[in-house]
PDB file of N, CA and C in Angstrom:
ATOM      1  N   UNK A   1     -13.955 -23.674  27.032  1.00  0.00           N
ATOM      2  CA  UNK A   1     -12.738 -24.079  26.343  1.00  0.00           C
ATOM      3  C   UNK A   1     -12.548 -25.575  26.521  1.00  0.00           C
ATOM      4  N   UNK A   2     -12.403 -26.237  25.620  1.00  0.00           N
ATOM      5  CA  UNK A   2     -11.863 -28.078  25.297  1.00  0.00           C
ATOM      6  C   UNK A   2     -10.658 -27.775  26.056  1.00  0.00           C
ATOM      7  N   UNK A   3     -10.496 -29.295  27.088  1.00  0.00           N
ATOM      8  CA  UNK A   3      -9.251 -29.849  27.321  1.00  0.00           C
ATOM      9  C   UNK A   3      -7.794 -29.933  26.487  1.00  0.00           C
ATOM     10  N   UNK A   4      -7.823 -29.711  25.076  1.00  0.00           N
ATOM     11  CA  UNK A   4      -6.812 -29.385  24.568  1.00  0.00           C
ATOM     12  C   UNK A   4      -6.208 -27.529  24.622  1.00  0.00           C
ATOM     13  N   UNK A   5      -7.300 -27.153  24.361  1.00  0.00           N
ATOM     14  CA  UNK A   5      -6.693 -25.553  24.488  1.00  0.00           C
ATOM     15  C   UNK A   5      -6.491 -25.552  26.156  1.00  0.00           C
ATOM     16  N   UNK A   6      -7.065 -26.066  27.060  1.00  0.00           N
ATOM     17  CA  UNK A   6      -6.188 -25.822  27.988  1.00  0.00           C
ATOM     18  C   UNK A   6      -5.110 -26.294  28.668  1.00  0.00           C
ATOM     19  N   UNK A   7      -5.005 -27.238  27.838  1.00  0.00           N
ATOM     20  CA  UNK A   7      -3.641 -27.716  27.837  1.00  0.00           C
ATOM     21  C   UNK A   7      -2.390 -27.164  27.175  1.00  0.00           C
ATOM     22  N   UNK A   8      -2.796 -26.673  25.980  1.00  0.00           N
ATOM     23  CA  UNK A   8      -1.771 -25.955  25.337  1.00  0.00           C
ATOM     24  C   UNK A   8      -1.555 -24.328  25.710  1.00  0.00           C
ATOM     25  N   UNK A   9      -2.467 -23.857  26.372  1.00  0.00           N
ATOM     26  CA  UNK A   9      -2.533 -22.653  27.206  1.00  0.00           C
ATOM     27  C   UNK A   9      -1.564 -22.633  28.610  1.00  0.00           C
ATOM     28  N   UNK A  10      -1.669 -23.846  29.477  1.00  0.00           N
ATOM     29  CA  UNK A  10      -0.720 -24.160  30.281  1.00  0.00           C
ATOM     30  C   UNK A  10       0.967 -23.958  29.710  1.00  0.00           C
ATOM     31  N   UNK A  11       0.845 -24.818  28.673  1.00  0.00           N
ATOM     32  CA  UNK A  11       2.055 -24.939  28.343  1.00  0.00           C
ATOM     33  C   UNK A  11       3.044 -23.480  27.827  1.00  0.00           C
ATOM     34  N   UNK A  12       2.009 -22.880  26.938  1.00  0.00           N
ATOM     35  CA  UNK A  12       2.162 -21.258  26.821  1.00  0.00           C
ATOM     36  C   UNK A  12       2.615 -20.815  27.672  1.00  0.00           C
ATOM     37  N   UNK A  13       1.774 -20.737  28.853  1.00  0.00           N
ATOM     38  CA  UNK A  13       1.769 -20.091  30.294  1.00  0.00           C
ATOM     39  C   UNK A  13       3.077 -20.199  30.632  1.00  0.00           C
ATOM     40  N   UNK A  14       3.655 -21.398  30.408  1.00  0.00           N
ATOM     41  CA  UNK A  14       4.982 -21.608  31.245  1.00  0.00           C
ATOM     42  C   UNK A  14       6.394 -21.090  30.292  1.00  0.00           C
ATOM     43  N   UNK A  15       5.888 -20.667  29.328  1.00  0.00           N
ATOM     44  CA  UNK A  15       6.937 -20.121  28.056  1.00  0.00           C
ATOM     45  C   UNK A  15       7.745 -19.021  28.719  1.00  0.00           C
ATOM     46  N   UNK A  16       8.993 -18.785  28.595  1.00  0.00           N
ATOM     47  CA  UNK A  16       9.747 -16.987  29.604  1.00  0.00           C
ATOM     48  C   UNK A  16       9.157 -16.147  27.620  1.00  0.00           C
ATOM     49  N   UNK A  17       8.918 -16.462  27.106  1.00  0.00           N
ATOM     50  CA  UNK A  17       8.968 -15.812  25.912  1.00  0.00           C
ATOM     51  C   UNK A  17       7.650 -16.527  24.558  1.00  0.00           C
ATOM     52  N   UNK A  18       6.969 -15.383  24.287  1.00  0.00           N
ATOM     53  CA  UNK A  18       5.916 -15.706  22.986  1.00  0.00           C
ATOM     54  C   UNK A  18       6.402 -14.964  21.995  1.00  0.00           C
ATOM     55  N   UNK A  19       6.202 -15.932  21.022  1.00  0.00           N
ATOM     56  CA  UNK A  19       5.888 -15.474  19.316  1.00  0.00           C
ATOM     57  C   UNK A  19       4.609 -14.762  18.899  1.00  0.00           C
ATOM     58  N   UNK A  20       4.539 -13.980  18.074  1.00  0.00           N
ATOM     59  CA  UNK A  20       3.495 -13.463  17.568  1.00  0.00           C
ATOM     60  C   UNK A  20       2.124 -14.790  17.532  1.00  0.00           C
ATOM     61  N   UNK A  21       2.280 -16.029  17.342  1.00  0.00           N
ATOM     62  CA  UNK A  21       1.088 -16.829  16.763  1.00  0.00           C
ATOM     63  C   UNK A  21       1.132 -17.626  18.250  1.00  0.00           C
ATOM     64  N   UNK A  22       1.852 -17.785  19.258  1.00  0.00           N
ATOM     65  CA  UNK A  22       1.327 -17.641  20.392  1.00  0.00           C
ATOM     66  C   UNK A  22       0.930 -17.202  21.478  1.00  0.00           C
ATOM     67  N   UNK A  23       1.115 -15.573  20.990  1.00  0.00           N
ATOM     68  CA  UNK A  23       0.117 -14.654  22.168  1.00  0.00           C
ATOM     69  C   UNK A  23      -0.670 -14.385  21.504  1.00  0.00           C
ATOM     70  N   UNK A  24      -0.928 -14.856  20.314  1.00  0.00           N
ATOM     71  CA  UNK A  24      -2.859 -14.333  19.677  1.00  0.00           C
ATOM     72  C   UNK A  24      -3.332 -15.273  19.784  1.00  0.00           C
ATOM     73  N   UNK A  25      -2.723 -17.059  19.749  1.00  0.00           N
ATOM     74  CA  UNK A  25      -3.702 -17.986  20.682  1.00  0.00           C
ATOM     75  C   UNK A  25      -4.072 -17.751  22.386  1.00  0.00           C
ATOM     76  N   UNK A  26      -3.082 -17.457  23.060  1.00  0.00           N
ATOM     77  CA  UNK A  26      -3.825 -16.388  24.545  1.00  0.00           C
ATOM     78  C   UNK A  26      -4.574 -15.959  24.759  1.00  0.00           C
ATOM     79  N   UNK A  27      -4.177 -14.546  23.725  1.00  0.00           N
ATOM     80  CA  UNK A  27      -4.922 -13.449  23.825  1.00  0.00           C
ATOM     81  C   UNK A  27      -6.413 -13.838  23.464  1.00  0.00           C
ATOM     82  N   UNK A  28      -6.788 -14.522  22.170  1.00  0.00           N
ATOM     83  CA  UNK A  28      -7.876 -14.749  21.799  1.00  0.00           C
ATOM     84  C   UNK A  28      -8.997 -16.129  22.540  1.00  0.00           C
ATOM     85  N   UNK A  29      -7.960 -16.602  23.301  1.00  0.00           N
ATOM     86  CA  UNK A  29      -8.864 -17.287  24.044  1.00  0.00           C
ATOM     87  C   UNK A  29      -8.747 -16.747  25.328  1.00  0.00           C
ATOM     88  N   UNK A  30      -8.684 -15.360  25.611  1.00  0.00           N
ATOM     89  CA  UNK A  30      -8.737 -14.503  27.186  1.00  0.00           C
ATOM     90  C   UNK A  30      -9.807 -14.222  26.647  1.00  0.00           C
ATOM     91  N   UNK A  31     -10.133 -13.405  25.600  1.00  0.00           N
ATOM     92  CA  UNK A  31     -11.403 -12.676  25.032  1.00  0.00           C
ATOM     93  C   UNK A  31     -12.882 -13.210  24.669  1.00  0.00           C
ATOM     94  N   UNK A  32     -12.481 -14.864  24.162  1.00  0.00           N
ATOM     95  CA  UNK A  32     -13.111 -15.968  23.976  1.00  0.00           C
ATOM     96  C   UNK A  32     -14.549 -16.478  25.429  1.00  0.00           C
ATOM     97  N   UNK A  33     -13.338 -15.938  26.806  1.00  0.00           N
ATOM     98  CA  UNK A  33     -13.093 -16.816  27.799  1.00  0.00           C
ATOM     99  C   UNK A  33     -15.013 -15.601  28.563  1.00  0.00           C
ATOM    100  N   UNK A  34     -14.554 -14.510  28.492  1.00  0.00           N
ATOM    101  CA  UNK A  34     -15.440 -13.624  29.111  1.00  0.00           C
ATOM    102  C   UNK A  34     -14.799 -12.870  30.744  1.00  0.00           C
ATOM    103  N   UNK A  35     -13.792 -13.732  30.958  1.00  0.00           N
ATOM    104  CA  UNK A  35     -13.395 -13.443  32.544  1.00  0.00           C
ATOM    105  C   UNK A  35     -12.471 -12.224  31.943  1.00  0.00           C
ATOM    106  N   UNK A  36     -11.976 -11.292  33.542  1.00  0.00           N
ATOM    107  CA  UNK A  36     -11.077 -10.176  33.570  1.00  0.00           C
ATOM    108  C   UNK A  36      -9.721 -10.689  33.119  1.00  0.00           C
ATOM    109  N   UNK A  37      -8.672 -10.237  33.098  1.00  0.00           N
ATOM    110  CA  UNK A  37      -7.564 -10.298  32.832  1.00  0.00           C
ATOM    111  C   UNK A  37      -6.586 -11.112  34.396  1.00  0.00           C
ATOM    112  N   UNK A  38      -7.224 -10.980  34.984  1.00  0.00           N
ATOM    113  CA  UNK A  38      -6.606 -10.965  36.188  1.00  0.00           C
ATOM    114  C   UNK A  38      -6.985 -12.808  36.403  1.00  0.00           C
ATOM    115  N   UNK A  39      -8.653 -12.823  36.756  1.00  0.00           N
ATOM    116  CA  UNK A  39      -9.210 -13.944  36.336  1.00  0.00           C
ATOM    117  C   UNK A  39      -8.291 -15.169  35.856  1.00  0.00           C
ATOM    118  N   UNK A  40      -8.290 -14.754  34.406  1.00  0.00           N
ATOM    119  CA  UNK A  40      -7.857 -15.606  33.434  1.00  0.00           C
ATOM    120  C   UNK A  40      -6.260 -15.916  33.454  1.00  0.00           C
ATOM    121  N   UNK A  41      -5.462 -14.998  33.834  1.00  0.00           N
ATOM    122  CA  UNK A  41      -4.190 -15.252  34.217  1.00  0.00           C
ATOM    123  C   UNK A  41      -4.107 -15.737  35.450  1.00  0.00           C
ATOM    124  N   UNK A  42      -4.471 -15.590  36.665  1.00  0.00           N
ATOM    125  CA  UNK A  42      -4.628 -16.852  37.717  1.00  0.00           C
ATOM    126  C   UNK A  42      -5.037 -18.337  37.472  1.00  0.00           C
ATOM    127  N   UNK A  43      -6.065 -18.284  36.382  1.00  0.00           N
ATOM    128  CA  UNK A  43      -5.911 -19.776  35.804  1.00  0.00           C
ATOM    129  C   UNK A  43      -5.103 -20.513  35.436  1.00  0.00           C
ATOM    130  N   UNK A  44      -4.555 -19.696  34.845  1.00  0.00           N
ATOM    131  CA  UNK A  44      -3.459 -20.672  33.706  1.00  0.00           C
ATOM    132  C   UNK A  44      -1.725 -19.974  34.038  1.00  0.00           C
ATOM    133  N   UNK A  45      -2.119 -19.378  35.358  1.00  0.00           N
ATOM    134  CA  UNK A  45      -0.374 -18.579  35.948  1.00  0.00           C
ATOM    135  C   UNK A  45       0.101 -17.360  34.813  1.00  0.00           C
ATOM    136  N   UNK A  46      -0.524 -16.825  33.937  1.00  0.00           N
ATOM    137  CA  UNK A  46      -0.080 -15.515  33.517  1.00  0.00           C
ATOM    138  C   UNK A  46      -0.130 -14.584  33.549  1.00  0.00           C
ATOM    139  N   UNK A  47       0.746 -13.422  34.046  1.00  0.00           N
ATOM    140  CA  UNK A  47       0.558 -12.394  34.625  1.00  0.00           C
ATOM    141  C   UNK A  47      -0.599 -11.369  33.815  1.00  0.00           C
ATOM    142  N   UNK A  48      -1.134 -10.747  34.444  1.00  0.00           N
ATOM    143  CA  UNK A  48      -2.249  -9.840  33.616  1.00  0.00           C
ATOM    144  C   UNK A  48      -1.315  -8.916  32.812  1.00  0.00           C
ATOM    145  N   UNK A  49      -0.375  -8.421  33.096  1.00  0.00           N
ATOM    146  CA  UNK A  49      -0.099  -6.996  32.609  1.00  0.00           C
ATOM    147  C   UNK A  49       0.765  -8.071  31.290  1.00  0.00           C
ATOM    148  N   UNK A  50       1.334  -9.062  31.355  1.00  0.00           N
ATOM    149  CA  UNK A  50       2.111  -9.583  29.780  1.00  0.00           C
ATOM    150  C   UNK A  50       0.720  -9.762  29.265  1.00  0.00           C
ATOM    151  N   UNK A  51      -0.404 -10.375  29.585  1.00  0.00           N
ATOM    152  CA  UNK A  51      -1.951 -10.847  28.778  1.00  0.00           C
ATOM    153  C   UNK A  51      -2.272  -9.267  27.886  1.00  0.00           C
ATOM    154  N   UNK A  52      -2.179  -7.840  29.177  1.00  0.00           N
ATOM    155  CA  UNK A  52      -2.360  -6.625  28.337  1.00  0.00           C
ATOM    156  C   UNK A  52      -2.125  -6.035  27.239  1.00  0.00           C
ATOM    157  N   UNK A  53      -0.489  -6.037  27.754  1.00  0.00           N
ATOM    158  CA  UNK A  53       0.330  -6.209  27.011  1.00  0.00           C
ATOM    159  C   UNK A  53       0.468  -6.191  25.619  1.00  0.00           C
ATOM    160  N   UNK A  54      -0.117  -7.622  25.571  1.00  0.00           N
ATOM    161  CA  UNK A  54       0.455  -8.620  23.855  1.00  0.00           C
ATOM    162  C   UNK A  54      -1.156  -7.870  23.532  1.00  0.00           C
ATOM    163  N   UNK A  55      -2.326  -7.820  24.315  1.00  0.00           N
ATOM    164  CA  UNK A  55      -3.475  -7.497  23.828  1.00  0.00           C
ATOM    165  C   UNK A  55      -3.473  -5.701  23.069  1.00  0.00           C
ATOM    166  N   UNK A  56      -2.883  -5.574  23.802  1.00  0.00           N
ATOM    167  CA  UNK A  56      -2.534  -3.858  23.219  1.00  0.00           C
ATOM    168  C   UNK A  56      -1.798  -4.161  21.670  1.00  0.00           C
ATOM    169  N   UNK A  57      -0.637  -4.429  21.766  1.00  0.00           N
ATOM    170  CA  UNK A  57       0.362  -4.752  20.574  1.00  0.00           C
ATOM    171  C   UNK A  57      -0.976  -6.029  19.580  1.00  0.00           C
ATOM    172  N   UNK A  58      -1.433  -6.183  19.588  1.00  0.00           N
ATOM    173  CA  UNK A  58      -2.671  -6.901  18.434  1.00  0.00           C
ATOM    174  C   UNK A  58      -3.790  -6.007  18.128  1.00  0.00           C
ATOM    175  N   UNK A  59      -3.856  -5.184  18.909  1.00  0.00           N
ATOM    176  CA  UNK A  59      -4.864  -4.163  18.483  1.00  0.00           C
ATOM    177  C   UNK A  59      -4.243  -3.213  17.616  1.00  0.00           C
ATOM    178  N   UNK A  60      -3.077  -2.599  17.730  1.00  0.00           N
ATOM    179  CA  UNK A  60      -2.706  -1.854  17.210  1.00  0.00           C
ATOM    180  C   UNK A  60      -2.318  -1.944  15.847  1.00  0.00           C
ATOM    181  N   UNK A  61      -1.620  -3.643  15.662  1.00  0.00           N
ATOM    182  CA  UNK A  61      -1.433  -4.031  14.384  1.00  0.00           C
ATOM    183  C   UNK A  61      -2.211  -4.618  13.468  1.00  0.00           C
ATOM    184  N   UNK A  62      -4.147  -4.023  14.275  1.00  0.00           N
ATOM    185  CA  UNK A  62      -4.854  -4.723  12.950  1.00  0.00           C
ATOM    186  C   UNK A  62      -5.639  -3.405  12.564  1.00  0.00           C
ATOM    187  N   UNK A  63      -5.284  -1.990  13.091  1.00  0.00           N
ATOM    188  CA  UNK A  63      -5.901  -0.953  13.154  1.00  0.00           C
ATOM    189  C   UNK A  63      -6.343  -0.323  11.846  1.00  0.00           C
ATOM    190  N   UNK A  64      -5.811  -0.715  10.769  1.00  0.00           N
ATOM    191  CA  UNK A  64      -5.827  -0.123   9.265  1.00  0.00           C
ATOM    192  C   UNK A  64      -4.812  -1.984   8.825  1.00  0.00           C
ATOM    193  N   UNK A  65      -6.209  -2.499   7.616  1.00  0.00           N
ATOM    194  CA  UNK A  65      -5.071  -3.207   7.002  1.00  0.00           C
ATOM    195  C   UNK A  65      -4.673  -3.011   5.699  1.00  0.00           C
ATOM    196  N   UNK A  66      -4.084  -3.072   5.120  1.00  0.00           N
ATOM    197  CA  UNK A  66      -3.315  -2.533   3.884  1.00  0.00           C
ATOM    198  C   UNK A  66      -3.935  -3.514   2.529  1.00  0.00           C
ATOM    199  N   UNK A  67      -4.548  -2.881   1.796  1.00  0.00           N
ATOM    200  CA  UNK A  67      -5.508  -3.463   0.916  1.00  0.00           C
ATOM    201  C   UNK A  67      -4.706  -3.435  -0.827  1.00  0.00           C
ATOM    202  N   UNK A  68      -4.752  -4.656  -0.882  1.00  0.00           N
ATOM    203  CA  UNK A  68      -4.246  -4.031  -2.630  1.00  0.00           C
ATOM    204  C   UNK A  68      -4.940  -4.595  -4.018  1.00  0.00           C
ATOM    205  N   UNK A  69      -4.911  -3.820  -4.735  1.00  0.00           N
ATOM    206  CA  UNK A  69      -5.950  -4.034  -6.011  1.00  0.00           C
ATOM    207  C   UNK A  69      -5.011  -4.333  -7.005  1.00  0.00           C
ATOM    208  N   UNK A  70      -5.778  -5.401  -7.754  1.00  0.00           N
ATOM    209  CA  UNK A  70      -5.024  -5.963  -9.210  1.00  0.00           C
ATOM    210  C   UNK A  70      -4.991  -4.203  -9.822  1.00  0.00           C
ATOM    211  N   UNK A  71      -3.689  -4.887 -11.036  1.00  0.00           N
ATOM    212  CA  UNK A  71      -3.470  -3.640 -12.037  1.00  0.00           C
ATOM    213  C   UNK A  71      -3.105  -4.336 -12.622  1.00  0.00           C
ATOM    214  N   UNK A  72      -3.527  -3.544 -14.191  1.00  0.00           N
ATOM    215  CA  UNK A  72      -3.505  -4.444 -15.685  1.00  0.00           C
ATOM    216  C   UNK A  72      -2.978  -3.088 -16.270  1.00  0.00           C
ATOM    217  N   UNK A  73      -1.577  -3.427 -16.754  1.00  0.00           N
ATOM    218  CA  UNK A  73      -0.411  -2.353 -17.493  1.00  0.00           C
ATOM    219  C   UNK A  73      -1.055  -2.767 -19.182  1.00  0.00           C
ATOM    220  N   UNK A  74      -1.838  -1.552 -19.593  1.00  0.00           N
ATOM    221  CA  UNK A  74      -2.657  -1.344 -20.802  1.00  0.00           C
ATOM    222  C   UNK A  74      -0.879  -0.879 -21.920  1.00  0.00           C
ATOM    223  N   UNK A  75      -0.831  -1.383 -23.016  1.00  0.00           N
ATOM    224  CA  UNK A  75       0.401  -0.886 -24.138  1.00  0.00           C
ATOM    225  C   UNK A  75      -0.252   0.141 -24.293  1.00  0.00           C
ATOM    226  N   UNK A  76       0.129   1.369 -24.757  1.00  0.00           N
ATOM    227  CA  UNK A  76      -0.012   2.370 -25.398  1.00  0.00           C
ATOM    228  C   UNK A  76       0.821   2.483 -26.952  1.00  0.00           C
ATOM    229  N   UNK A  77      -0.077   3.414 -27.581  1.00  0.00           N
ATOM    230  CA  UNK A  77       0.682   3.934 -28.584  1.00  0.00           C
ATOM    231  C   UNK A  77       1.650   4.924 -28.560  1.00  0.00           C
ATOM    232  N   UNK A  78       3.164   4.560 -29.131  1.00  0.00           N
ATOM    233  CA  UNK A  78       4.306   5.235 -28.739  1.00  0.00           C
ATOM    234  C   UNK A  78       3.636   6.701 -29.878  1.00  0.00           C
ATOM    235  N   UNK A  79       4.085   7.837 -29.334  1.00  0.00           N
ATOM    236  CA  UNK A  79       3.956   8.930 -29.274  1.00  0.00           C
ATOM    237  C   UNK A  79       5.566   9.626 -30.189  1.00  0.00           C
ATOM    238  N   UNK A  80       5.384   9.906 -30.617  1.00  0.00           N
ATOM    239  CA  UNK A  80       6.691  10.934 -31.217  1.00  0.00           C
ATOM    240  C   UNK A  80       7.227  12.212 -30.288  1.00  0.00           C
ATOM    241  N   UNK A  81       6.359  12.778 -30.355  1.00  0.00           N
ATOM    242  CA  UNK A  81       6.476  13.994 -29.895  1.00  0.00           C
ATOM    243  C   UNK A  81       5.186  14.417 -28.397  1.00  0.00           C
ATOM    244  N   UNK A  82       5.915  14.589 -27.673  1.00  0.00           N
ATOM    245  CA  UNK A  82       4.823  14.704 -26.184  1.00  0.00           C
ATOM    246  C   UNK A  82       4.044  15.854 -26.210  1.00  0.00           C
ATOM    247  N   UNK A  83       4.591  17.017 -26.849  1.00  0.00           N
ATOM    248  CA  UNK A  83       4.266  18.400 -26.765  1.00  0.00           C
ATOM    249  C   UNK A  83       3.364  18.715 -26.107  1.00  0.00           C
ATOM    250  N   UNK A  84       2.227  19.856 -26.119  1.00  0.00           N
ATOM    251  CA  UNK A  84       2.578  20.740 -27.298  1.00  0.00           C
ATOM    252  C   UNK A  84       3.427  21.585 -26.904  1.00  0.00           C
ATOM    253  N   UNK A  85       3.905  22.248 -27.974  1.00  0.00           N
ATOM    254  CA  UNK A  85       5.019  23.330 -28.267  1.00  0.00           C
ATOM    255  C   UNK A  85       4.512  24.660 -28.815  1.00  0.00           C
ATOM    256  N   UNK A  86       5.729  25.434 -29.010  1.00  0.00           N
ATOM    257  CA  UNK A  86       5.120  26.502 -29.471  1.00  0.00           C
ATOM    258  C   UNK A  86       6.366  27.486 -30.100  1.00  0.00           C
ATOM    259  N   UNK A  87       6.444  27.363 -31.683  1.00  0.00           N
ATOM    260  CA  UNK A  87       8.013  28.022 -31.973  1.00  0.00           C
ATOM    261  C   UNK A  87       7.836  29.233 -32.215  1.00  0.00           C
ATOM    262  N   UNK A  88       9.112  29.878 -32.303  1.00  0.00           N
ATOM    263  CA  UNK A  88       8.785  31.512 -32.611  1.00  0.00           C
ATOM    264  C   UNK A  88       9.706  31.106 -33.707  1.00  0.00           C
ATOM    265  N   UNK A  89       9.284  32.327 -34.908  1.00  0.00           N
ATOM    266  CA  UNK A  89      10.154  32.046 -36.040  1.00  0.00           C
ATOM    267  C   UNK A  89      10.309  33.165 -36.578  1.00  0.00           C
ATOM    268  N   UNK A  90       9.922  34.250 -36.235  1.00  0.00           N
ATOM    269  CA  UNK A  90      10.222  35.245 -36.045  1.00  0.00           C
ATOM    270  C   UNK A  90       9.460  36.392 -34.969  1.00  0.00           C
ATOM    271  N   UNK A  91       9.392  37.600 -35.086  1.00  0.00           N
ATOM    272  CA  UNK A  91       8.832  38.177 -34.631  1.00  0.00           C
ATOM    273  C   UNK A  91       6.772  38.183 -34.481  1.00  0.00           C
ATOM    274  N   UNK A  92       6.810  37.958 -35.796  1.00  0.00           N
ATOM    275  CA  UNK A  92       4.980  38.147 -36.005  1.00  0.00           C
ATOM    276  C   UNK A  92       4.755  36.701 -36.351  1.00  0.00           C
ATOM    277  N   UNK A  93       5.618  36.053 -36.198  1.00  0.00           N
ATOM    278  CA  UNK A  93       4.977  34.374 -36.560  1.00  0.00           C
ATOM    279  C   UNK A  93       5.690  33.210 -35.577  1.00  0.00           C
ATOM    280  N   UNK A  94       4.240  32.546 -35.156  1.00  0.00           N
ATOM    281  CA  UNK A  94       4.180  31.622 -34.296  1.00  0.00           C
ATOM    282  C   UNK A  94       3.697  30.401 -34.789  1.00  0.00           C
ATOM    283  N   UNK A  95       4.593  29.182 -34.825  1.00  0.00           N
ATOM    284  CA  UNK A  95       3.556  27.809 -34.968  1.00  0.00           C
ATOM    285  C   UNK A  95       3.342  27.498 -33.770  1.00  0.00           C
ATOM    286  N   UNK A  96       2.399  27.073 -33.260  1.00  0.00           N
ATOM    287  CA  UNK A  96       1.647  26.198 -32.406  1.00  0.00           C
ATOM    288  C   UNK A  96       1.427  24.538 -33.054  1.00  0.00           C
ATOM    289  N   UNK A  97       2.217  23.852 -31.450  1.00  0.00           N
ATOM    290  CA  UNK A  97       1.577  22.469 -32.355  1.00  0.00           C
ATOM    291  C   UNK A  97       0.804  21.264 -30.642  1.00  0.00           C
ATOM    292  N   UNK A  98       0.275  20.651 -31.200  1.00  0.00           N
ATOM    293  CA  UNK A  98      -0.790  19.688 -30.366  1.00  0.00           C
ATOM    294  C   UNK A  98       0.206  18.598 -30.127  1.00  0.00           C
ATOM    295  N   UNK A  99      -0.071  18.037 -28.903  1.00  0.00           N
ATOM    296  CA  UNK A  99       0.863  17.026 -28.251  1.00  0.00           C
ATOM    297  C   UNK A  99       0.425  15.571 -29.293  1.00  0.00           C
ATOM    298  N   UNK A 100       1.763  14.936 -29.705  1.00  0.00           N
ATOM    299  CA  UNK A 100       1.114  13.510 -30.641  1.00  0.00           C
ATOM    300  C   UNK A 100       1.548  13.453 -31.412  1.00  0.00           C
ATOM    301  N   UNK A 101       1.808  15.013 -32.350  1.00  0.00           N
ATOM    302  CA  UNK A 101       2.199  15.022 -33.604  1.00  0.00           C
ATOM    303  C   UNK A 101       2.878  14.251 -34.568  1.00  0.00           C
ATOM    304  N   UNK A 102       2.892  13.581 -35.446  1.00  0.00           N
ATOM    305  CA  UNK A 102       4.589  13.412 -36.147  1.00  0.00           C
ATOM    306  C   UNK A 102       5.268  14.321 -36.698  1.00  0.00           C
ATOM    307  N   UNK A 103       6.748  13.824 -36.426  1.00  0.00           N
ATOM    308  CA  UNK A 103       7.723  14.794 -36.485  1.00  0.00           C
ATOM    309  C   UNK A 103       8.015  15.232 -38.373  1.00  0.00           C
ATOM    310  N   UNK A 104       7.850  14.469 -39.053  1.00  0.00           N
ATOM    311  CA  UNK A 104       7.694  14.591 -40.468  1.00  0.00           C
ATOM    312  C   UNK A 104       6.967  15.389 -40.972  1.00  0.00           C
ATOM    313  N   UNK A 105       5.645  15.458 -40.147  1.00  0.00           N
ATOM    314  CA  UNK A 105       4.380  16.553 -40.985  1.00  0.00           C
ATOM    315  C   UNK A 105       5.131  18.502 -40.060  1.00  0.00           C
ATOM    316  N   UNK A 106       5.631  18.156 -38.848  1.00  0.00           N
ATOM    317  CA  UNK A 106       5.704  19.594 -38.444  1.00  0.00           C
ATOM    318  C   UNK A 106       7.228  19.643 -38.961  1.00  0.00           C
ATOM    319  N   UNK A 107       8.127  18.813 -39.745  1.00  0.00           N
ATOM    320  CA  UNK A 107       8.910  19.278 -40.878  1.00  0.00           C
ATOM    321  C   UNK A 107       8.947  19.637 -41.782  1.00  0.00           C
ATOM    322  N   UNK A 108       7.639  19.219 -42.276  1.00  0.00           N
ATOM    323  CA  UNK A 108       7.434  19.587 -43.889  1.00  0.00           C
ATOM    324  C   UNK A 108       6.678  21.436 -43.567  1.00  0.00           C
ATOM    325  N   UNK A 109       5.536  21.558 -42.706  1.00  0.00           N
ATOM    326  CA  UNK A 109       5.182  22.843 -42.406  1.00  0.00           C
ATOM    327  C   UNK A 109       6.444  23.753 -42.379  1.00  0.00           C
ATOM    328  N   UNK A 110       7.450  23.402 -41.469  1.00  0.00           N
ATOM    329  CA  UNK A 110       8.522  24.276 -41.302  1.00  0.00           C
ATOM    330  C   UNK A 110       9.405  24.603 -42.108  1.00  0.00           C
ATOM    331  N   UNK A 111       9.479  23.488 -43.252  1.00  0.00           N
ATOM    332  CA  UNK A 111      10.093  24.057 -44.727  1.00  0.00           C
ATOM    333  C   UNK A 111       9.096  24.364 -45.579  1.00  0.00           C
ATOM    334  N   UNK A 112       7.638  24.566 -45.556  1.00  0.00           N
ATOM    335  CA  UNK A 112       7.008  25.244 -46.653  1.00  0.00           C
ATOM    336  C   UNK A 112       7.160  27.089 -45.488  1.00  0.00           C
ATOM    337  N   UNK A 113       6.802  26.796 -44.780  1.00  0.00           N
ATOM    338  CA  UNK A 113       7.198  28.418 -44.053  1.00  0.00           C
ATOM    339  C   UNK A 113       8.553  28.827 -44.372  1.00  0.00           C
ATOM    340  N   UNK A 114       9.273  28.593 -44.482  1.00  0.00           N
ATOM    341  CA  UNK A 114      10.836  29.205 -44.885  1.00  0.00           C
ATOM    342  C   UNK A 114      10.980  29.216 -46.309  1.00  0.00           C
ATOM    343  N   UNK A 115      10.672  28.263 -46.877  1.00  0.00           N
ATOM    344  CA  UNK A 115      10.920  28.587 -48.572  1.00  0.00           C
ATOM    345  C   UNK A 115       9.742  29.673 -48.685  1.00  0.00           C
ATOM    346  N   UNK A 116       8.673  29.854 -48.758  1.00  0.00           N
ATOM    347  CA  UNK A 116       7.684  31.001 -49.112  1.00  0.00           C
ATOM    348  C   UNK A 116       7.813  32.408 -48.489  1.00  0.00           C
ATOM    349  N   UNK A 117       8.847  32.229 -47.174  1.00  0.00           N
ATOM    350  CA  UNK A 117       9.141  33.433 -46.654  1.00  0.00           C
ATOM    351  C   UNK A 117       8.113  34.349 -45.762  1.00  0.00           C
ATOM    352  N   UNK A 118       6.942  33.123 -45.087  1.00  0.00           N
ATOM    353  CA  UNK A 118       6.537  33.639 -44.644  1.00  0.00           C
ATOM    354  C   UNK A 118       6.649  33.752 -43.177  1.00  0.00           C
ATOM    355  N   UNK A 119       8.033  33.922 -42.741  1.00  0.00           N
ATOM    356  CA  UNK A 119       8.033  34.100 -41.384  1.00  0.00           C
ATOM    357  C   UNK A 119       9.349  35.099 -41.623  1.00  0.00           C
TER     358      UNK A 119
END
């Protein structure tokens, strides 16, 4: 380790309190370092079990990282009718219709079935 990180490690050292971006400069130069925990906190006066500690709480929060993928919102063609359906119009007669439809063509079917009387 350069004379600056251990200088700014001292200064750490003497902190009553760390931020997230200065116990992962610590932590990562304990790990950096090769010595025990114990070791490395007699160097620089920090107790092993806060060095554990913050080392536990960084492991845990890189355990799964949360990944996200572009999305491209495609227009669609507006739809009339979502269906399908299925009317009863009487007893022995059924239209069936396919999801999409327009509503004009399964109007006109439904008045040639009633004027001809075949339902």
């Amino acid at each position: 380790m350069g004379p600056e990180l251990d200088a700014e490690l001292v200064e750490l050292a003497g902190l009553k309190y760390w931020n997230e971006h200065e116990a992962r400069v610590v932590v990562e130069a304990w790990r950096r370092s090769g010595e025990s925990r114990a070791a490395f906190g007699r160097r620089y006066g920090i107790h092993p079990r806060r060095l554990g500690r913050w080392a536990k709480q960084m492991e845990e929060q890189t355990e799964e990282p949360v990944l996200f993928h572009p999305v491209h919102l495609v227009q669609r063609e507006e739809q009339l009718w979502g269906g399908p359906i299925e009317i009863e119009l009487g007893r022995d007669c059924r239209v069936r219709v396919a999801g999409g439809f327009e509503t004009r063509d399964l109007e006109r079917v439904l008045g040639v079935l009633a004027q001809g009387g075949w339902c």
